[in-house]
Protein backbone atom coordinates (compact mmCIF):
# COMPACT_ATOMS: atom_id res chain seq x y z
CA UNK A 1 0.00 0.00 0.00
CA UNK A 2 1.21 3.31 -1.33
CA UNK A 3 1.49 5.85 1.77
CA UNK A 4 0.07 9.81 0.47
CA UNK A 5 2.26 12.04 -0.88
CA UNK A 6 2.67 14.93 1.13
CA UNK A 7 3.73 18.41 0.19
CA UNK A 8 6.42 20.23 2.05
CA UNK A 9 4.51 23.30 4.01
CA UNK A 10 5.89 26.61 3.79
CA UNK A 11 4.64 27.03 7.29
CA UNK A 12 6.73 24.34 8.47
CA UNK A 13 10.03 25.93 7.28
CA UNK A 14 11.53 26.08 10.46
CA UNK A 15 11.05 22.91 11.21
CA UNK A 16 13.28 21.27 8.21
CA UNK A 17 15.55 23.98 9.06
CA UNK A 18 16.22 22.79 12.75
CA UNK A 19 16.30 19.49 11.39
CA UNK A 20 18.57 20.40 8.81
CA UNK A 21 17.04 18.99 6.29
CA UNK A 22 17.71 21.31 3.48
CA UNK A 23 16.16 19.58 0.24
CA UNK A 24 13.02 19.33 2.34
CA UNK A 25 13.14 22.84 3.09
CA UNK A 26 14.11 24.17 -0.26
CA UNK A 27 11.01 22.11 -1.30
CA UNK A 28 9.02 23.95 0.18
CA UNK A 29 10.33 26.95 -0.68
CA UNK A 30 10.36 26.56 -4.19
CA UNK A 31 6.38 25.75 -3.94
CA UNK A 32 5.57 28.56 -2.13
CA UNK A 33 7.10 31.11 -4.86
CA UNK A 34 5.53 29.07 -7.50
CA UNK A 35 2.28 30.37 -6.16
CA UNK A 36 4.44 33.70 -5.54
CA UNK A 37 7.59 34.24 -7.76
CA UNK A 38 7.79 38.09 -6.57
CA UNK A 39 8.48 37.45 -3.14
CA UNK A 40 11.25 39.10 -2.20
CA UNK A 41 12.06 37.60 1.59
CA UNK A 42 11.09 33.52 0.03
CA UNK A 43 14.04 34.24 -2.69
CA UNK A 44 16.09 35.39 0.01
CA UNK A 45 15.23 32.29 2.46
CA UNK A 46 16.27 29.89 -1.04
CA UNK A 47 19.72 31.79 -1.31
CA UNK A 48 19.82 31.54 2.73
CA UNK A 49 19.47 28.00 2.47
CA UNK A 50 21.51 27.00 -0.35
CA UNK A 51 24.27 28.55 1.47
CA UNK A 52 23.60 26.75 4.82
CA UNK A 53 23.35 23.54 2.69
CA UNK A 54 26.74 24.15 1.59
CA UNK A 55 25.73 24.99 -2.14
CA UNK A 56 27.57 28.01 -1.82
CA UNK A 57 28.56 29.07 -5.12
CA UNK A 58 24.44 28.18 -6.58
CA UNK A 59 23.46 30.69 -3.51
CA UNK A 60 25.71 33.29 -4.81
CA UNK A 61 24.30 32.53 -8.41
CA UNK A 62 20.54 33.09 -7.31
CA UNK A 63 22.02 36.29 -5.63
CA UNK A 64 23.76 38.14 -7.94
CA UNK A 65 21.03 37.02 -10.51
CA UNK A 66 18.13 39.01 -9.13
CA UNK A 67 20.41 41.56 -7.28
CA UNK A 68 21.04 42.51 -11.28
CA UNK A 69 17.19 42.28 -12.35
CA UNK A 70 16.78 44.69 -9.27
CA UNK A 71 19.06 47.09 -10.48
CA UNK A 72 18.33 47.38 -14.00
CA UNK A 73 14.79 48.11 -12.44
CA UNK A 74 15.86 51.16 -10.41
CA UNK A 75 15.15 49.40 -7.32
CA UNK A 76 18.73 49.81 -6.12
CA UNK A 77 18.34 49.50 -2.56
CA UNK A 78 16.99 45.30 -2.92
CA UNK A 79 20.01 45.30 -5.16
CA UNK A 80 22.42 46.54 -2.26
CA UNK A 81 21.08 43.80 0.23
CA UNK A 82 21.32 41.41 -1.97
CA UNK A 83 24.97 42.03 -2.82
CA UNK A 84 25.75 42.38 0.78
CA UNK A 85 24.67 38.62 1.12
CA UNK A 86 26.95 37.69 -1.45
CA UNK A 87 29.83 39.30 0.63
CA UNK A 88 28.76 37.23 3.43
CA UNK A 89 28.63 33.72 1.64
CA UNK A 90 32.20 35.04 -0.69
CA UNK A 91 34.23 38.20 1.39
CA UNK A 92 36.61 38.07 -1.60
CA UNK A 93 34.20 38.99 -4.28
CA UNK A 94 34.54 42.72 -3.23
CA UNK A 95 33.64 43.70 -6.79
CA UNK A 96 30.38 43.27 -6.41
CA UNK A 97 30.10 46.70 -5.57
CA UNK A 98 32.21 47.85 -8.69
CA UNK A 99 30.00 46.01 -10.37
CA UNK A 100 26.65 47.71 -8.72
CA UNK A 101 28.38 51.01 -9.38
CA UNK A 102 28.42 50.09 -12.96
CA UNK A 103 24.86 49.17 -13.50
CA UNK A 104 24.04 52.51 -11.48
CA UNK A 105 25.35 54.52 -13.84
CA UNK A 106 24.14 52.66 -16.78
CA UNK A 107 20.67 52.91 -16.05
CA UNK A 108 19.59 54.97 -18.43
CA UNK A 109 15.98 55.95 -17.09
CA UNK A 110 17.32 56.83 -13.40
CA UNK A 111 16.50 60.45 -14.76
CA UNK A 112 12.94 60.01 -15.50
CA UNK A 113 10.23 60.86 -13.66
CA UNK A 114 9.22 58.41 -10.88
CA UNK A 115 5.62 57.17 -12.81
CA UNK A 116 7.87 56.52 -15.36
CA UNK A 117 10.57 54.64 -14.11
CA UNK A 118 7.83 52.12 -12.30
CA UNK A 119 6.14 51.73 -15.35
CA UNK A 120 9.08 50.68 -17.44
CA UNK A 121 10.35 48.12 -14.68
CA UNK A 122 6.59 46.48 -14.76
CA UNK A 123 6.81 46.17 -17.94
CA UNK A 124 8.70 42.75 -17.36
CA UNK A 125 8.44 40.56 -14.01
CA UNK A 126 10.99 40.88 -11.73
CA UNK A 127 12.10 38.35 -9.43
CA UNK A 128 10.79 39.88 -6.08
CA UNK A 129 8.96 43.64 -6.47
CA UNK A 130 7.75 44.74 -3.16
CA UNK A 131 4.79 43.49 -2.56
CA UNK A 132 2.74 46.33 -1.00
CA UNK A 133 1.76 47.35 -4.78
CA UNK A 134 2.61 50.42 -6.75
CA UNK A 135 2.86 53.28 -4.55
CA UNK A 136 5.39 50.94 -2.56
CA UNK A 137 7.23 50.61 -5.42
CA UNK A 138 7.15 54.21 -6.24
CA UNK A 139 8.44 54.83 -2.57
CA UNK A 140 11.36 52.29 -2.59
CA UNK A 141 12.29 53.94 -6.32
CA UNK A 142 12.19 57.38 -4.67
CA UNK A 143 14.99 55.99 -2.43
CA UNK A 144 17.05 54.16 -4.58
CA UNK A 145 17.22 57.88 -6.76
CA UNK A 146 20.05 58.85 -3.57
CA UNK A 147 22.01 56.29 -4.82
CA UNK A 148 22.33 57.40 -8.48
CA UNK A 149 23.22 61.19 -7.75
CA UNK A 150 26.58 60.29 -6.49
CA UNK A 151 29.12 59.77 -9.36
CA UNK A 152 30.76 56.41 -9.95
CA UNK A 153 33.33 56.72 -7.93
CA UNK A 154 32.11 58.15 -5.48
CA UNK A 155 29.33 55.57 -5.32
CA UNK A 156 32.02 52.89 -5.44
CA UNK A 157 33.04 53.83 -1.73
CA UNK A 158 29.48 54.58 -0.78
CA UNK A 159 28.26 51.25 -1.63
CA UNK A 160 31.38 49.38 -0.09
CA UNK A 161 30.69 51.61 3.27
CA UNK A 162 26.95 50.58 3.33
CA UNK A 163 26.09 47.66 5.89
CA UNK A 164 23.45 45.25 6.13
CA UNK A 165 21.57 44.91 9.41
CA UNK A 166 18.73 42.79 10.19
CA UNK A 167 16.24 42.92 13.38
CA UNK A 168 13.97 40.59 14.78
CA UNK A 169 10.15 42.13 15.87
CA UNK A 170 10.36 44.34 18.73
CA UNK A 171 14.14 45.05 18.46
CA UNK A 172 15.36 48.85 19.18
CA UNK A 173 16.96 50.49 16.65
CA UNK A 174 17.84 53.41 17.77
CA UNK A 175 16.70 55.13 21.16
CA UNK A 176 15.70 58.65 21.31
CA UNK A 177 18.15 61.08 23.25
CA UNK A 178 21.48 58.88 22.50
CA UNK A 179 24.17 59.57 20.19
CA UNK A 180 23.69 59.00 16.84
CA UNK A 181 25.16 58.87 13.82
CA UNK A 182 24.10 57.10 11.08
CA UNK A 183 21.08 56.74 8.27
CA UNK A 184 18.66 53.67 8.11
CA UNK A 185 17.25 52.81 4.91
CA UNK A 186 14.58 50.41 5.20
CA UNK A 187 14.78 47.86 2.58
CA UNK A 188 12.23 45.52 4.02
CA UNK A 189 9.79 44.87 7.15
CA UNK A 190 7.88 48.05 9.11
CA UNK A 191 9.56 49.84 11.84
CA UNK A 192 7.28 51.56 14.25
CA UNK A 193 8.23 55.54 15.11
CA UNK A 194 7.63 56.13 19.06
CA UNK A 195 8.87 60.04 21.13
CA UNK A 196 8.52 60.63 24.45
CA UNK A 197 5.32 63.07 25.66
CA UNK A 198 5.56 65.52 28.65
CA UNK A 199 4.54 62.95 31.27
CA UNK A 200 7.26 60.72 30.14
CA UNK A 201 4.94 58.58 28.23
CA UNK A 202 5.49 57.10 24.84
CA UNK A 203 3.58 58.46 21.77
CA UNK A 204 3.24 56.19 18.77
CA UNK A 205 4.13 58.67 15.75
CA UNK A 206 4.45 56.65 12.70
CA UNK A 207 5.16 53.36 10.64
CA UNK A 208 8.07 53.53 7.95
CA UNK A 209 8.31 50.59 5.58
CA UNK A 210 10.13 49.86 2.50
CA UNK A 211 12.04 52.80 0.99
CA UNK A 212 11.98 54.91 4.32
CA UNK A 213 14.98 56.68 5.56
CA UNK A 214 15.24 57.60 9.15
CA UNK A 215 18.42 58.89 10.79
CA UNK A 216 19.66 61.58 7.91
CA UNK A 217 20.01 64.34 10.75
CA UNK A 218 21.70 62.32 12.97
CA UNK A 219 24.19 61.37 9.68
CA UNK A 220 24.83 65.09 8.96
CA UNK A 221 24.76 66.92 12.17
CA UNK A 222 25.71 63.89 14.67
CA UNK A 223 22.67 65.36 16.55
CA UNK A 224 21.45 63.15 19.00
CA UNK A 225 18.44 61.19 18.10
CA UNK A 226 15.05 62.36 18.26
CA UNK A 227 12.62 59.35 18.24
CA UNK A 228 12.61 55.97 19.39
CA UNK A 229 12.27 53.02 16.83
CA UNK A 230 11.65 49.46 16.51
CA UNK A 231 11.17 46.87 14.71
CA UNK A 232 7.19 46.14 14.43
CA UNK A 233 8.08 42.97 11.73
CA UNK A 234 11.67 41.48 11.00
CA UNK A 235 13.36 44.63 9.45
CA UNK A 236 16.56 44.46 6.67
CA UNK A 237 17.64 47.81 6.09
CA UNK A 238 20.82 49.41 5.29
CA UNK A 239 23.27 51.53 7.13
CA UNK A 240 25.25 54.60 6.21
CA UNK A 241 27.10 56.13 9.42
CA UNK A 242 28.66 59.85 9.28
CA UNK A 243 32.43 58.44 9.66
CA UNK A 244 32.07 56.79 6.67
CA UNK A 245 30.39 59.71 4.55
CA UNK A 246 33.36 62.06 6.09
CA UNK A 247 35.84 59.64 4.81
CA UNK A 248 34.23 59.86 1.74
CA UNK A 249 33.57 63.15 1.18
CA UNK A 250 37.79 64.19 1.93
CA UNK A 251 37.66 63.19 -1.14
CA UNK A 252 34.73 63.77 -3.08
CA UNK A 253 33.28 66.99 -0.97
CA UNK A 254 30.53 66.45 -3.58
CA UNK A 255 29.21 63.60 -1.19
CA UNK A 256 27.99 65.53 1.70
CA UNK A 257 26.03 68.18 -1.04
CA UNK A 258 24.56 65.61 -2.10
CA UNK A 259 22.99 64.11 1.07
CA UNK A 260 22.11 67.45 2.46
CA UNK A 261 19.97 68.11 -1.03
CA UNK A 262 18.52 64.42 -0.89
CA UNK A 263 17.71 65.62 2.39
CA UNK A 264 15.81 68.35 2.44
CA UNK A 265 13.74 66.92 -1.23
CA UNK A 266 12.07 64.40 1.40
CA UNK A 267 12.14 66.41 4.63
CA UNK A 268 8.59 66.09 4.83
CA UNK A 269 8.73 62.50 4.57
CA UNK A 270 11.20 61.96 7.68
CA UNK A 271 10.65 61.05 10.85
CA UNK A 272 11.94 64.38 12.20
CA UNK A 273 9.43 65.98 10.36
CA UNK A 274 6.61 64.03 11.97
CA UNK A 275 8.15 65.05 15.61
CA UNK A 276 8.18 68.70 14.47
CA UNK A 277 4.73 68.62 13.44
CA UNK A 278 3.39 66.97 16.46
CA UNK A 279 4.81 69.47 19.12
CA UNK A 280 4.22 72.40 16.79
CA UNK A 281 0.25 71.04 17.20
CA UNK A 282 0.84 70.75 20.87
């Protein structure tokens, strides 16, 4: 007698993981983005697991494949993570971020208007758009456009300065009142926006998803910080600290013109913006 067939689960993942067994889990996997191919965090777990299988090179295939779909789309930010994983698996393949540089500065439509940029990378499936629809898209595009006003090599030294940080639900990011010095990009997950109110309580103030900054006026004035934030899902985002954009900009003083202008374009967009706002209603 034939026992059933049964389907690895998606929502059993972390059970073939603890049990190592990696076929099972890339099973399942591969399943769930059959149903889903744009999921950007299941591609991610498939390259995650390849690697801990030990199929390291065919983890750094998958990769640098979509990291290079990603930034032919404009979405430069996915790209970046996804190149920062290939560090991890390969440290010596530092010219990955020549080679992100390059396709930067090749894009051809990174000077079009924003409506048009998304609608030129949906004109072809990519493997893992964010998957909060078009105005998330437009958002995370918006983002990626710091990235291509820095010349190449400039952008070389920004991109090998970047790092990759990941946080587990209800980590603390950064905590208002302490030194800071560095800019968040959020490439994926929500992080929730909290200050402190004049009884010492603390007031929710906002939710900042994919293609938010927070942190750019702690970056260019070392100011300390003015909110508190966590992580309200598992967050990936990237970080830029001020040390590293000084280094930089010794030598390419165009750096920290450029950051100031980015700045101030989304000013109304950042999470010091929301905190002004707030106590000028209070």
């Amino acid at each position: 007698m034939k026992l059933p067939f049964r389907r690895p689960k998606i929502e059993h993942l972390d059970r073939y993981l603890a049990a190592k067994d990696y076929d099972t889990a890339l099973a399942a996997v591969a399943g769930e983005l059959r149903r889903n191919p744009r999921h950007f965090n299941l591609l991610l777990r498939q390259a995650e697991i390849l690697g801990m299988a030990g199929n390291r090179e065919q983890a750094i295939g998958v990769y640098r494949e979509i990291a290079e779909q990603y930034a032919k789309d404009g979405f430069y930010a996915k790209a970046i993570a996804l190149y920062k994983k290939v560090l991890k698996l390969a440290p010596e393949l530092d010219e990955v971020h020549a080679e992100l540089a390059r396709l930067i500065e090749e894009d051809l439509r990174k000077d079009l208007p924003l409506e048009e940029r998304l609608a030129m990378a949906q004109t072809r499936p990519k493997p893992g758009a964010s998957q909060g629809g078009p105005p998330d898209e437009v958002k995370e595009l918006a983002a990626s456009a710091l990235f291509s006003a820095f010349r190449r090599e400039a952008l070389e030294e920004i991109l090998t300065s970047t790092a990759l940080r990941t946080y587990e639900e209800g980590d603390i990011i950064v905590t208002e009142g302490e030194a800071g010095s560095s800019l968040y990009l959020v490439v994926t997950g929500t992080v929730k926006v909290f200050t402190l109110g004049s009884s010492g309580e603390h007031l929710a103030l906002a939710e900042l998803g994919a293609g938010d900054f927070f942190g750019e006026v702690s970056l260019l004035t070392g100011k300390p910080r003015t909110a508190t934030i966590t992580a309200k899902t598992p967050v990936v985002a990237i970080e830029l600290t001020k040390s590293d954009v000084d280094r930089i900009a010794h030598e390419h003083p165009e750096v920290h013109t450029v950051l100031e202008e980015f700045y101030t374009r989304r000013a109304q967009e950042t999470v010091e913006a929301v905190i002004r706002r707030m106590r000028e209603d209070a």
